[in-house]
Structures are given as C-alpha cells and as structure tokens.
C-alpha atoms as a PDB file:
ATOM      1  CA  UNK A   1      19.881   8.286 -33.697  1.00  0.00           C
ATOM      2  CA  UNK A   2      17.114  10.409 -32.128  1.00  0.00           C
ATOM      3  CA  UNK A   3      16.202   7.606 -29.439  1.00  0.00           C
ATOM      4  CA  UNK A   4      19.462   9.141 -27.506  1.00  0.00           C
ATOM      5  CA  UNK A   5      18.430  12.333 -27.634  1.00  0.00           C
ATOM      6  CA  UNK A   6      17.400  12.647 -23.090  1.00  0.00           C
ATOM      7  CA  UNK A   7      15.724  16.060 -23.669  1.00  0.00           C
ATOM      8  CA  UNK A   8      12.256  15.090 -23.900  1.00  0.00           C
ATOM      9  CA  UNK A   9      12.301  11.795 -22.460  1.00  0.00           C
ATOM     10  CA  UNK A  10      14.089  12.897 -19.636  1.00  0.00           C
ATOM     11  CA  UNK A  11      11.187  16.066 -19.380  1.00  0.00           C
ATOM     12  CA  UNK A  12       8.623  13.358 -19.374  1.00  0.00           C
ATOM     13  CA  UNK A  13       9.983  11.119 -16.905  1.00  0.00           C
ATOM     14  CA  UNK A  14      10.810  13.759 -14.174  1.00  0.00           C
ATOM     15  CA  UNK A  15       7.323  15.254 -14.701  1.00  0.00           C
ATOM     16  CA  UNK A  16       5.823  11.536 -14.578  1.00  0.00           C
ATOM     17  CA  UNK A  17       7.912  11.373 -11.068  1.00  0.00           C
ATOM     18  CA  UNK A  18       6.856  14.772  -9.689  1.00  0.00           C
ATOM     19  CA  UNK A  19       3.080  13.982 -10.543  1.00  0.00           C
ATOM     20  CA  UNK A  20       3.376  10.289  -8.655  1.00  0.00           C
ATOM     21  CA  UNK A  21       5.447  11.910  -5.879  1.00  0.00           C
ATOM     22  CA  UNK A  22       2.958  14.912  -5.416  1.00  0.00           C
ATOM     23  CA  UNK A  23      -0.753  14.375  -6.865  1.00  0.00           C
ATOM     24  CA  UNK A  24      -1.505  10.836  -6.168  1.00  0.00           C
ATOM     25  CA  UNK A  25      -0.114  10.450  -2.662  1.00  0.00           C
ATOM     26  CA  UNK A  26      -2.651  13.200  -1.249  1.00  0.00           C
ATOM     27  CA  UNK A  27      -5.234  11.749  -3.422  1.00  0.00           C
ATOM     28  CA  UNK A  28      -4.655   8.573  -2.310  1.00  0.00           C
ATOM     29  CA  UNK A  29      -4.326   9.509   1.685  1.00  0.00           C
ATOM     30  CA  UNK A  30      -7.716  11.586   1.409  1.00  0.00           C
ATOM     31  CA  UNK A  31      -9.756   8.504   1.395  1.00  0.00           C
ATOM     32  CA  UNK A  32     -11.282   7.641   4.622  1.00  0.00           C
ATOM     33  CA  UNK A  33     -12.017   3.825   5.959  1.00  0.00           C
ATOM     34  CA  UNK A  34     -15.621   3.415   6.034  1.00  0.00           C
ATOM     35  CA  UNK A  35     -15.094   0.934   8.618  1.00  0.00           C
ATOM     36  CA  UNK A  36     -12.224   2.251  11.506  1.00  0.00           C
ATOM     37  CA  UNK A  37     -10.249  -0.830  12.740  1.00  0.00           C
ATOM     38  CA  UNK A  38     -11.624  -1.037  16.472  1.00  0.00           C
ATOM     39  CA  UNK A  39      -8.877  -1.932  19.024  1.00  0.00           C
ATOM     40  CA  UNK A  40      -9.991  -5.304  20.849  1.00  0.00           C
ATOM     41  CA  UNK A  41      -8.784  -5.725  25.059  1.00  0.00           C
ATOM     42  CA  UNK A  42      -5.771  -8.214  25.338  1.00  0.00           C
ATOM     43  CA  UNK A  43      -7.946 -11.385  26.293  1.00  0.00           C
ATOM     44  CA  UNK A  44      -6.768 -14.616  26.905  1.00  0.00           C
ATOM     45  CA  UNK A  45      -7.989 -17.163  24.487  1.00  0.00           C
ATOM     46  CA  UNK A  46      -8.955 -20.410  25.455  1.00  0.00           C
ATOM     47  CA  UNK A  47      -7.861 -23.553  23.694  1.00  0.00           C
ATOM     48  CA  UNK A  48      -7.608 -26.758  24.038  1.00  0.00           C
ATOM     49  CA  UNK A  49      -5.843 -29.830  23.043  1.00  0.00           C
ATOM     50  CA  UNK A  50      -6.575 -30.979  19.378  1.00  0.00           C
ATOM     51  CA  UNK A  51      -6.971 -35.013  19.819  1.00  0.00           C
ATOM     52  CA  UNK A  52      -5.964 -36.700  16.288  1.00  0.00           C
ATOM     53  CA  UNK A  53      -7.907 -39.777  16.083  1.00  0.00           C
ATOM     54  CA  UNK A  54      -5.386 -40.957  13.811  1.00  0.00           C
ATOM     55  CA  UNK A  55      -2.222 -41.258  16.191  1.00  0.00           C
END
C-alpha cells in the first residue's frame, strides 16, 4: 500500500512547515500600516440619560 509509505509525505509536510514558519512570517511582518493607530488622551465622555418614550 504505497499511501503508508511517510518518506515523501513526511519530506513535504516538514518543508511545507519550515516555509510557513520561516518565509511568510517576515513577509508578512514587513508590511507597514499606511495609517499608524494614533493614541487618543483619556477624556471623559459625556452622556446622558437615554429617555424611552415607551416606558
């Protein structure tokens, strides 16, 4: 039954692994936001009541 025989399925899935664990990661991390998340100042925010006019 060749569909047991690991050695070249196991060959393909560690160097599937080591390509996804290597190449795409710093691939993936090289992109840069075009828009950098700007921190806002911890302001209160004003709210008020919410009157249901059905109650």
């Amino acid at each position: 039954m060749p569909q047991l025989n690991p050695a070249p399925w196991l060959a393909i899935l560690l160097f599937s692994w080591f390509i996804f664990l290597t190449v795409v990661p710093t691939k993936v991390l090289n992109h840069i936001s075009p828009n950098e998340p700007i921190p806002f100042g911890a302001e209160e925010h004003k709210t008020q009541p919410w009157d249901w006019p059905w109650q």
